[in-house]
Protein backbone atom coordinates (compact mmCIF):
# COMPACT_ATOMS: atom_id res chain seq x y z
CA UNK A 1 -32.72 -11.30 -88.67
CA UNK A 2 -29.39 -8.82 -89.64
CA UNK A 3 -32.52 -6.74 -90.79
CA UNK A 4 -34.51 -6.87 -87.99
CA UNK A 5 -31.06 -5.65 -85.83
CA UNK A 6 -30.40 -2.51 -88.31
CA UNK A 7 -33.75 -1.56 -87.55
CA UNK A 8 -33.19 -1.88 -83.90
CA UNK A 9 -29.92 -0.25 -83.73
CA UNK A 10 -31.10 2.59 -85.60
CA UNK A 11 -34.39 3.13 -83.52
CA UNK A 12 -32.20 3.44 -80.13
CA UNK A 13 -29.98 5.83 -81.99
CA UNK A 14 -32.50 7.94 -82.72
CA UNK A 15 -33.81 8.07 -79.02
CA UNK A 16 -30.65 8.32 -76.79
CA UNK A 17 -29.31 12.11 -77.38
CA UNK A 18 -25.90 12.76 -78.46
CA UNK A 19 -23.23 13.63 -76.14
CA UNK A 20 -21.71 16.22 -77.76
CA UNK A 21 -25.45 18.02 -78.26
CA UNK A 22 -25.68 18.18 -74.58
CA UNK A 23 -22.11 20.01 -73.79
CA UNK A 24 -22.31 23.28 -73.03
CA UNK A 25 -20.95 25.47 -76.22
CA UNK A 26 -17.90 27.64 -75.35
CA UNK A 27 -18.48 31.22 -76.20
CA UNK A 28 -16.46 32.81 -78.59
CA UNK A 29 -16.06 36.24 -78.97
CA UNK A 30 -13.22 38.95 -77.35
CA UNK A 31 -16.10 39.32 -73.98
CA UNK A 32 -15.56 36.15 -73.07
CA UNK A 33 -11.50 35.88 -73.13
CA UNK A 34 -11.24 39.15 -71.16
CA UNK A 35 -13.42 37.44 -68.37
CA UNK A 36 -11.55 34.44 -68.04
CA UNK A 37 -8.19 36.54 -67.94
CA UNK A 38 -9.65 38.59 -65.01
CA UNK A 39 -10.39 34.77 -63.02
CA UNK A 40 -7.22 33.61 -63.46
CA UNK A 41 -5.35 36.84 -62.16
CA UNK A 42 -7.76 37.11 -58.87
CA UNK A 43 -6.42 33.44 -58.40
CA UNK A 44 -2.79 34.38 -58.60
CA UNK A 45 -3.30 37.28 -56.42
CA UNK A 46 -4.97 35.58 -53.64
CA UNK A 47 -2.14 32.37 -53.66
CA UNK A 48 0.35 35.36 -53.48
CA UNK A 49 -1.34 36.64 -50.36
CA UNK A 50 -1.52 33.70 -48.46
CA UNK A 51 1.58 32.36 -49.07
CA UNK A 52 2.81 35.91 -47.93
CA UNK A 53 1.03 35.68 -44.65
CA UNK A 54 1.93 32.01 -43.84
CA UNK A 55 5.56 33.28 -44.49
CA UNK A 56 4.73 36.61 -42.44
CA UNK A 57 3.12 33.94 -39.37
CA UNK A 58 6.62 31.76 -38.90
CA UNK A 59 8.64 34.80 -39.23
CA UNK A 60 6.56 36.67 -36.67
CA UNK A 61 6.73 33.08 -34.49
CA UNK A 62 10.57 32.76 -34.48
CA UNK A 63 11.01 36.38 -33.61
CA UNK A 64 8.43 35.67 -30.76
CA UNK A 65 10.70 32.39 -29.72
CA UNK A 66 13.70 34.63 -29.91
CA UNK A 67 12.65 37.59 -28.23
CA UNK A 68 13.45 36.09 -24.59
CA UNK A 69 16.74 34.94 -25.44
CA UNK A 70 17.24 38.53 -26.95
CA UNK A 71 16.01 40.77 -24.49
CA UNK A 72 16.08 38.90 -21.50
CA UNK A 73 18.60 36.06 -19.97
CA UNK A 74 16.40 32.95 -19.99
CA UNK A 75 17.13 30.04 -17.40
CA UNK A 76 18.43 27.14 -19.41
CA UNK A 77 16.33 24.69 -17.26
CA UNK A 78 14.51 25.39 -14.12
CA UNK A 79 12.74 23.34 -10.78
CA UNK A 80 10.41 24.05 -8.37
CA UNK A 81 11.35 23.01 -5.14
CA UNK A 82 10.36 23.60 -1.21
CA UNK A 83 11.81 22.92 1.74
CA UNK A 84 12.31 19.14 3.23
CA UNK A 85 12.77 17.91 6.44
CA UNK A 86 13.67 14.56 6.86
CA UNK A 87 12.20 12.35 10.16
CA UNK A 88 14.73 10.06 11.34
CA UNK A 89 14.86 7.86 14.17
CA UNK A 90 17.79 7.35 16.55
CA UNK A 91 16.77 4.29 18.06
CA UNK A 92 16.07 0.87 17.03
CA UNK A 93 12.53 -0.13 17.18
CA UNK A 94 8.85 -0.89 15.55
CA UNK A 95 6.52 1.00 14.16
CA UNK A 96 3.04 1.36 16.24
CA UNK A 97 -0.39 2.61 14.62
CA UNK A 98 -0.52 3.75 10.84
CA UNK A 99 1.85 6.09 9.59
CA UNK A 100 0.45 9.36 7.35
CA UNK A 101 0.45 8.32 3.49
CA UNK A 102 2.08 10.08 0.72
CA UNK A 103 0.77 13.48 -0.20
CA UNK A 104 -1.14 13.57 3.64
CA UNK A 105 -0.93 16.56 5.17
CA UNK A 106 0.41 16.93 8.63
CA UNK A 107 0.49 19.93 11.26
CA UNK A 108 3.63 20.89 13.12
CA UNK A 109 4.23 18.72 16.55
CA UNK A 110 1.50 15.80 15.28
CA UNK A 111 2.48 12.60 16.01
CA UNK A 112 3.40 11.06 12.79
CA UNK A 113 3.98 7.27 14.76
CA UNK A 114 5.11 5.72 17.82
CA UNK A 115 8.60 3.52 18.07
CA UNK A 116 8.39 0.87 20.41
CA UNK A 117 11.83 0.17 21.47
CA UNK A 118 13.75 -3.08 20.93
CA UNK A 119 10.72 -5.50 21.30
CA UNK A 120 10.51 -5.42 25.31
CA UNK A 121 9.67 -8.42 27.03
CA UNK A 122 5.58 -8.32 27.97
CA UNK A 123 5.55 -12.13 28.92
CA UNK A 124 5.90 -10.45 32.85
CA UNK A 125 3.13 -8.09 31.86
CA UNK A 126 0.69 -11.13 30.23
CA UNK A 127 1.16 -13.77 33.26
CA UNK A 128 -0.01 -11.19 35.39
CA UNK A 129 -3.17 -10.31 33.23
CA UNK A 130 -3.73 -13.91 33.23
CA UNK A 131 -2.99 -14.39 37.12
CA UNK A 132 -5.40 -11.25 38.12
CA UNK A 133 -8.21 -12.99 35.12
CA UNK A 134 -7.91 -16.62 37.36
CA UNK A 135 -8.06 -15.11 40.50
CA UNK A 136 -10.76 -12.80 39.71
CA UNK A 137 -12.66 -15.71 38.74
CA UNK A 138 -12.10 -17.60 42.05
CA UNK A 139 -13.23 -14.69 43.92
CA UNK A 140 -16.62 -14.35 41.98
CA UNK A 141 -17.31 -18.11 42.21
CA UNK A 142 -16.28 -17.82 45.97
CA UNK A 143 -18.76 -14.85 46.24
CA UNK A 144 -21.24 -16.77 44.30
CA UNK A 145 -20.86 -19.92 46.59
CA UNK A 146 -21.51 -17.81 49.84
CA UNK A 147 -24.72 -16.75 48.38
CA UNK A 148 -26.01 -19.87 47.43
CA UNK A 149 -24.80 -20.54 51.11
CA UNK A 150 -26.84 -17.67 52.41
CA UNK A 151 -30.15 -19.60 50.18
CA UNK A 152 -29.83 -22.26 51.74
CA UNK A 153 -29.60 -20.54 54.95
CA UNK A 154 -32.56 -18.77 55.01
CA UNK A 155 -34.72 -21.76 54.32
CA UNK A 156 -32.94 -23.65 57.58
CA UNK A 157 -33.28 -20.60 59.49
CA UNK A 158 -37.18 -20.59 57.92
CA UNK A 159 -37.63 -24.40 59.12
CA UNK A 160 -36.47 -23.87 62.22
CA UNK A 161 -37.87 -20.93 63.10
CA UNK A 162 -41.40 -22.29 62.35
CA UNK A 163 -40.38 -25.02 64.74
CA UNK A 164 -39.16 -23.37 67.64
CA UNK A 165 -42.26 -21.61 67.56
CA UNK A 166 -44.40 -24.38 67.90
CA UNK A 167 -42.29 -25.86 70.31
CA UNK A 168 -42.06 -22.68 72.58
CA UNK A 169 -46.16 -22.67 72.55
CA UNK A 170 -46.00 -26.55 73.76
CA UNK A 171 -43.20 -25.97 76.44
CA UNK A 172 -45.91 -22.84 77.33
CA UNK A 173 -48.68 -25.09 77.63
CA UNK A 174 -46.92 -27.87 79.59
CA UNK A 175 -45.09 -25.49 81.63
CA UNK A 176 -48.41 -23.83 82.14
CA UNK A 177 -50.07 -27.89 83.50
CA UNK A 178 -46.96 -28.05 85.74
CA UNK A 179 -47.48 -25.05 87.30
CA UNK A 180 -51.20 -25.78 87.76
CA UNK A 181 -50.19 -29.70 89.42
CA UNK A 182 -47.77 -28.01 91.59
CA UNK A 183 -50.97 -25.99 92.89
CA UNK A 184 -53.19 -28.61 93.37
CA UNK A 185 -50.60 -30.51 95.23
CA UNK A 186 -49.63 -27.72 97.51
CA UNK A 187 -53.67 -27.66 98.11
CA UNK A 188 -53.83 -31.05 98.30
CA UNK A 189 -50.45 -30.88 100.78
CA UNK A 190 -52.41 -28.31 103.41
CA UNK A 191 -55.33 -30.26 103.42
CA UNK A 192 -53.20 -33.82 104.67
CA UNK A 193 -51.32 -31.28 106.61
CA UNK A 194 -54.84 -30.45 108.29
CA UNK A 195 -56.17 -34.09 108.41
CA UNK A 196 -53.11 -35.43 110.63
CA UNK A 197 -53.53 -32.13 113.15
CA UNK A 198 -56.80 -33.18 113.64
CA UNK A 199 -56.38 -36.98 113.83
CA UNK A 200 -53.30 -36.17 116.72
CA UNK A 201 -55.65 -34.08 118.36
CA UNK A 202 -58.54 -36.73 118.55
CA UNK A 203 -56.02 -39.61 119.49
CA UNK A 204 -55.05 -37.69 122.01
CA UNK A 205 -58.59 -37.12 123.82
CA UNK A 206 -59.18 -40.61 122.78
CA UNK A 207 -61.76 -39.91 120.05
CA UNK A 208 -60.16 -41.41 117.35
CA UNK A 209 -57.85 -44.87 116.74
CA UNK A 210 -54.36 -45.09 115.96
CA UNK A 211 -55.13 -46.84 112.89
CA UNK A 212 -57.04 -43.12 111.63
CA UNK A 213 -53.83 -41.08 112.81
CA UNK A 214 -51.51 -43.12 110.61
CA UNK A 215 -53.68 -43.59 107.53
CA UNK A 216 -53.64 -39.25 107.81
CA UNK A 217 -49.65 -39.30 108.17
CA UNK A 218 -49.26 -41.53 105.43
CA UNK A 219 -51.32 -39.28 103.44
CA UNK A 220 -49.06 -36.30 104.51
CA UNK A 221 -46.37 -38.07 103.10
CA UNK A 222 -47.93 -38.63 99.90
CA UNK A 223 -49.27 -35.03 99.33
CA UNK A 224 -45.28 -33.84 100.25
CA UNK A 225 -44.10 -36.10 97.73
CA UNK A 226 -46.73 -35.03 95.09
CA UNK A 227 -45.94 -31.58 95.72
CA UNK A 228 -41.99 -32.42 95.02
CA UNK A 229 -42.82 -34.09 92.22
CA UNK A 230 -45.11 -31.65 90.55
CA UNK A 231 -42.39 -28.74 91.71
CA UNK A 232 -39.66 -30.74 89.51
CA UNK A 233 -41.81 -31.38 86.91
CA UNK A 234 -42.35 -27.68 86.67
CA UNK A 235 -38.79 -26.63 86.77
CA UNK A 236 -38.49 -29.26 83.79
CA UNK A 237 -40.40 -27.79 81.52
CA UNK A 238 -39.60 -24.11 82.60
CA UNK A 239 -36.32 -25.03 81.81
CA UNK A 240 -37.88 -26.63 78.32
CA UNK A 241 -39.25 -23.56 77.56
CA UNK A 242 -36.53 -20.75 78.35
CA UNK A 243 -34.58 -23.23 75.65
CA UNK A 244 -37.61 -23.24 73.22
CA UNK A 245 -37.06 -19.70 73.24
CA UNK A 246 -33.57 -19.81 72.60
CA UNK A 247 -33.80 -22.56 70.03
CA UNK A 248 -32.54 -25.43 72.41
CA UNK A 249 -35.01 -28.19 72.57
CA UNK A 250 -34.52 -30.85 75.52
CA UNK A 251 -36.60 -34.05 75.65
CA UNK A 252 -36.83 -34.36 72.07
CA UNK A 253 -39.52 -37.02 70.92
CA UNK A 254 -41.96 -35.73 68.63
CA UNK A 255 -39.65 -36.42 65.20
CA UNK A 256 -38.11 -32.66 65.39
CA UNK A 257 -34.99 -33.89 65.33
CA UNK A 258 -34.41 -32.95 61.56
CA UNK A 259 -35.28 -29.47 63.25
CA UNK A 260 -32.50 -29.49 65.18
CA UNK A 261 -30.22 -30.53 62.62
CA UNK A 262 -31.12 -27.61 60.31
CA UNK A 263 -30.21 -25.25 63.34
CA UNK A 264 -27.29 -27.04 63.67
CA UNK A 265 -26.74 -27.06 59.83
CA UNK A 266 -26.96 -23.47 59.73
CA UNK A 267 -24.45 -22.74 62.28
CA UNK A 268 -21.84 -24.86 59.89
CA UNK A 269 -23.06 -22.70 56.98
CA UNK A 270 -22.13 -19.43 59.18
CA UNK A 271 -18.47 -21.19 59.59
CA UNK A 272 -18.28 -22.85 56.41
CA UNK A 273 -19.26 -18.86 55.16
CA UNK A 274 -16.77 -17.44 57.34
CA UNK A 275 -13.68 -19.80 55.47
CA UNK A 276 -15.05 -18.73 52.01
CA UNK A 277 -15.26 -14.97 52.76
CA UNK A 278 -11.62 -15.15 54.64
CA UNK A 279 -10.41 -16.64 51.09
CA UNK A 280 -12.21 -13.97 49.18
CA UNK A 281 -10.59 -11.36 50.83
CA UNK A 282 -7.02 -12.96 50.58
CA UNK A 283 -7.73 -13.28 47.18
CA UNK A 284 -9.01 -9.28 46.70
CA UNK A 285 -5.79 -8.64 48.35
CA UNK A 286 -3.72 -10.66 46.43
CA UNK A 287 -5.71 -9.10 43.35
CA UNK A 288 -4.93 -5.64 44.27
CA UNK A 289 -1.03 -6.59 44.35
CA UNK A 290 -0.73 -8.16 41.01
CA UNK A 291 -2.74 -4.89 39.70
CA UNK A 292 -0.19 -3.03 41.36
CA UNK A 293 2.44 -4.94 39.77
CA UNK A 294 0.67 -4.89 36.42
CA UNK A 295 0.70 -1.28 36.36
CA UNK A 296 4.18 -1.08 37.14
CA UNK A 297 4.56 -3.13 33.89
CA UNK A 298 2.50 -1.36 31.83
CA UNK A 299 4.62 1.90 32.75
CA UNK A 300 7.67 0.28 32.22
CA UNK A 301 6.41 -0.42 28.60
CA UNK A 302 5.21 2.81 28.07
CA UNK A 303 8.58 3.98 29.04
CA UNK A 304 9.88 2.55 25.76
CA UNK A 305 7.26 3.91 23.23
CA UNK A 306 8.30 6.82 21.78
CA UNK A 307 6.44 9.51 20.10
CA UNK A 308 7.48 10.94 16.69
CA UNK A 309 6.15 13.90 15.62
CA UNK A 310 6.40 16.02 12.67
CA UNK A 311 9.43 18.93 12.90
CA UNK A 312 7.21 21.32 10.52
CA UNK A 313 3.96 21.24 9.21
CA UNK A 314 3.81 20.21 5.47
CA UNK A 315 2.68 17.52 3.46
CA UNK A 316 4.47 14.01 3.68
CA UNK A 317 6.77 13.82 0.04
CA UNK A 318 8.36 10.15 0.66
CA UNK A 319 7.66 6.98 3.34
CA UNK A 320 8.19 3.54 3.24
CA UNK A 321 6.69 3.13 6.47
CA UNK A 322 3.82 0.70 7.30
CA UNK A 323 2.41 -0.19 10.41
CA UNK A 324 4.67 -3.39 12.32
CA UNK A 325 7.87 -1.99 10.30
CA UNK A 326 11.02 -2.13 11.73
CA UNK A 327 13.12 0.96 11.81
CA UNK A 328 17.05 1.27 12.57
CA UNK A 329 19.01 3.75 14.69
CA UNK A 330 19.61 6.60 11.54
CA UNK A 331 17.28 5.40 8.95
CA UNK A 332 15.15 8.00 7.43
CA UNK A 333 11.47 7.05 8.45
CA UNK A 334 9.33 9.40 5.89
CA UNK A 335 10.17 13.55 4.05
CA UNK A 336 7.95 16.10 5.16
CA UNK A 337 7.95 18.84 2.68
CA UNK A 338 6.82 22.35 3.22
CA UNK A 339 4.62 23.81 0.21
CA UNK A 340 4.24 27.16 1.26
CA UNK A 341 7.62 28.49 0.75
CA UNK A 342 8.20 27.33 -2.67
CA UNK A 343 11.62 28.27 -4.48
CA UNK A 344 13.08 27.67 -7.80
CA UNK A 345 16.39 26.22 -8.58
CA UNK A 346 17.24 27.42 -11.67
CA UNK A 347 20.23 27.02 -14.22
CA UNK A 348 21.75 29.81 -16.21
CA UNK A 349 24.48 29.96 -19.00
CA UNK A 350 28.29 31.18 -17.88
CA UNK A 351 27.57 33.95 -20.04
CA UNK A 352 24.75 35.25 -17.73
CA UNK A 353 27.35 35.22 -14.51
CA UNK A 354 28.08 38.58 -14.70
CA UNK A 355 24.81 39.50 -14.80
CA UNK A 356 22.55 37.00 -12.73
CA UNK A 357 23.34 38.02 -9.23
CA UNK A 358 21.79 37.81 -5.58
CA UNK A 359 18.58 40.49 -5.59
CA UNK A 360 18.35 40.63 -9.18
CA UNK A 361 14.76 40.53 -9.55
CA UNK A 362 13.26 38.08 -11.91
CA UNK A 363 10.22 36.74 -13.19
CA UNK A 364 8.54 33.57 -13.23
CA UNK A 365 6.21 30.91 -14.40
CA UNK A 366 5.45 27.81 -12.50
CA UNK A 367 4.36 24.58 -14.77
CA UNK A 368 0.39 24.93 -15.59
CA UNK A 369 0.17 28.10 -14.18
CA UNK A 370 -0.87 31.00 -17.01
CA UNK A 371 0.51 33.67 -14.45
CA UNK A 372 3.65 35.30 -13.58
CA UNK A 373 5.00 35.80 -10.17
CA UNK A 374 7.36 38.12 -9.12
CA UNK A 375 10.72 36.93 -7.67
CA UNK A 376 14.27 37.63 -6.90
CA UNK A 377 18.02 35.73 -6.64
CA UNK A 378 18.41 34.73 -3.33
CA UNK A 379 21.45 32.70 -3.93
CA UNK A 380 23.95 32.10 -6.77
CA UNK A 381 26.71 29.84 -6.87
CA UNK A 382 30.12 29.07 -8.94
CA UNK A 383 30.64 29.45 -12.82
CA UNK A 384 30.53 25.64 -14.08
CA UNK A 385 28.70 22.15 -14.21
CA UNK A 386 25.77 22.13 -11.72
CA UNK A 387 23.76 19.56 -10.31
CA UNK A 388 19.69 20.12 -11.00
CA UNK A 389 18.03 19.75 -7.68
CA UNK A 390 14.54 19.01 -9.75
CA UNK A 391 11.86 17.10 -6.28
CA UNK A 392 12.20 19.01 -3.26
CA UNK A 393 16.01 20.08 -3.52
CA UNK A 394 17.53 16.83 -4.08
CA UNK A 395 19.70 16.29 -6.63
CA UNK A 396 19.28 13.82 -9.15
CA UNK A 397 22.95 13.25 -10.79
CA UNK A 398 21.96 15.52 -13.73
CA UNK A 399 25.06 17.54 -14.73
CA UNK A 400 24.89 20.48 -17.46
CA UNK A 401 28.23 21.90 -18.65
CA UNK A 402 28.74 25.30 -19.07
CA UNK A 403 25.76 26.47 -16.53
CA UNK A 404 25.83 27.85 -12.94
CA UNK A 405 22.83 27.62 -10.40
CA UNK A 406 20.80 30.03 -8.99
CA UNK A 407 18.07 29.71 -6.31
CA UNK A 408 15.34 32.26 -6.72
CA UNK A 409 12.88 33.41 -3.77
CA UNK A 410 9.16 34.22 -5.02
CA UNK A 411 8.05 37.46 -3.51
CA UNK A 412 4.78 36.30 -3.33
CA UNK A 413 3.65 32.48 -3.21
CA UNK A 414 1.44 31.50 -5.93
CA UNK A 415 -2.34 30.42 -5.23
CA UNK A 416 -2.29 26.69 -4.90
CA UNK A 417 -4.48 26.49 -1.36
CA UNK A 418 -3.57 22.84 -0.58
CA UNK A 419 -2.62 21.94 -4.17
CA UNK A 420 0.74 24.00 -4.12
CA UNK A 421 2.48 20.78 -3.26
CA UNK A 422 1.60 19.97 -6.83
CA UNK A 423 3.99 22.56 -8.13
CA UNK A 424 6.77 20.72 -6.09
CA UNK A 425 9.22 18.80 -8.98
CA UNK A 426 7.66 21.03 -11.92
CA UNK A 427 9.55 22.51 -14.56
CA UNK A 428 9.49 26.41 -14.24
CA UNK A 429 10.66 29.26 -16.77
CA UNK A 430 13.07 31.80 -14.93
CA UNK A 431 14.27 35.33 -16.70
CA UNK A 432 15.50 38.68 -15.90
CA UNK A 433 16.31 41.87 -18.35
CA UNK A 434 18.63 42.06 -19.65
């Protein structure tokens, strides 16, 4: 077995080639040291140069940083600030409709909100609303109930009409019979009339009996009281039918008398419609009063909502207001600032006193803005610690010894459009030659 692992051990020898036969064999010879003399010195060179131009790069950087401060005075800190106008309120009050936001813009003379004065009393103003409401309703069921009225009026008047006109044609008809009895009788009248002349003058030649001349006399009588009879009748039921015609029936007794009633029944809807449209107008009237009234109220209460309106057109920099807020006589209701006349409030060293005065022209840069705008000192005041006025020139308790402030104008305002408020409360770099 130790044989058979010689064997082996010398048979992977043999096949696995020798490490040091594959490394590369350095050259010998004076060619190859002068080669890898000239490497290394390119290699020195070139660490040389670059260490020389990083060196060259912060040297040229802190002259750059240095250059202001050398030939020009630099502001130590500087703000960009605009105009503000503060809305206050001199009475005491609420706040009606919705107040502009924060960063809104707003025009000059636009009603920013309206103050309604010390919470007026509208329970006068509501009873009457409620008042008018109830009587308006009355009036309209009153109106409603005289129409239904006038319904059931025009089927009475229908009824009866239909009846009266059958009862006119009767009272015609019987009227018409009377008048025709009255004719006979009067016929029947002459010819009694006729019989007794003749009987008298045959009694008296003795012709006829006495018993003849009184049967004709009786007769007379009979015809005269036939004719009187008939001539009442007639005037009856003329009489019968002039009231037909007029809707009066006499000598009811055919079962009309529910026609009659609805005559009758429409004459107390006329009356009972009379009352109801006397009350509706008492009520109109009595409408028209409280209306009146109401709009005397509603003046009254317009009277104490005030209008507040925005001194300068701008965009709106601070507000707590909300709608239903309550205000106090003094209290500042929202800041309107003005971002197109932008200035910078800027601080300079003591040193610079001498130097940085009003119309000293400057330059500046506004925070995010590549450009430079051209501006001067418009004001400048004492040698000492100064307040920074950094949001819309109010200060914020930030003192810096050893500075003075100056507030420079800008010739020409940069070219926000209606982002320029966002310059308002940015840091700005301020300098002048020196």
């Amino acid at each position: 077995m130790d044989s058979t692992r010689i064997r082996l051990d010398e048979s992977r020898t043999k096949m696995t080639p020798s490490r040091e036969l594959l490394a590369p064999v350095p050259a010998s010879g004076p060619a190859a040291g002068g080669a890898r003399e000239a490497r290394e010195g390119r290699g020195i060179r070139w660490g040389r140069l670059v260490r020389w131009g990083v060196g060259l790069a912060i040297l040229a950087e802190a002259g750059w940083l240095a250059t202001p401060t050398v030939l020009y005075r630099t502001s130590v800190r500087a703000t960009v600030t605009a105009p503000v106008v503060a809305v206050r309120v001199s009475h005491e009050g609420e706040v009606v409709g919705t107040p502009p936001a924060v960063g809104e813009r707003v025009s000059a003379g636009q009603v920013l909100f309206e103050l309604q004065m010390a919470v007026p009393d509208r329970r006068p103003a509501e009873r009457l609303r409620g008042e008018i409401e109830s009587a308006r309703k009355s009036s309209a069921a009153l109106e409603a109930q005289v129409a239904r009225l006038d319904e059931v009026k025009r089927e009475l008047g229908k009824h009866f009409s239909d009846y009266r006109e059958v009862r006119e044609a009767q009272a015609q008809r019987q009227a018409a019979e009377q008048a025709a009895r009255v004719q006979s009788a009067e016929a029947r009248l002459k010819t009694a009339e006729f019989e007794v002349a003749m009987q008298r003058r045959l009694s008296g030649k003795g012709v006829s009996s006495g018993v003849d001349l009184a049967r004709a006399e009786n007769a007379l009588v009979e015809a005269r009281t036939e004719l009187e009879v008939a001539r009442q009748s007639a005037a009856r039921h003329q009489l019968q039918l002039e009231a037909a015609r007029k809707g009066l029936f006499v000598g009811e007794a055919d079962g009309g008398q529910d026609r009659v009633a609805s005559r009758q029944r429409c004459d107390e809807i006329e009356i009972q419609q009379a009352g109801l449209r006397e009350r509706r107008d008492e009520l109109e009237a009595q409408i028209r009063e409280m209306e009146a009234r109401l709009a005397s109220e509603d003046r009254h209460l317009a009277a104490t909502r005030i209008p507040v309106r925005s001194p300068i057109g701008g965009v709106v920099w601070s507000s707590p207001l909300a709608a239903g807020s309550e205000i106090s006589p003094g209290w500042t209701a929202l800041e309107v600032v003005d971002p197109a006349r932008l200035r910078v409030e800027a601080l300079f060293r003591d040193a610079d006193a001498q130097r940085i005065r009003p119309g000293l022209p400057v330059k500046v840069r506004l925070p995010g803005s590549e450009g430079v705008l051209d501006g001067h000192v418009a004001r400048v005041s004492a040698p000492g610690p100064a307040e920074v006025e950094p949001v819309a020139g109010r200060p914020d308790g930030s003192a810096y010894p050893g500075t003075f402030r100056a507030t420079v104008a800008l010739d020409r305002q940069p070219d926000g459009g209606e982002r320029a408020e966002a310059y308002v409360g940015g840091s700005a770099v301020v300098w002048a030659a020196r």
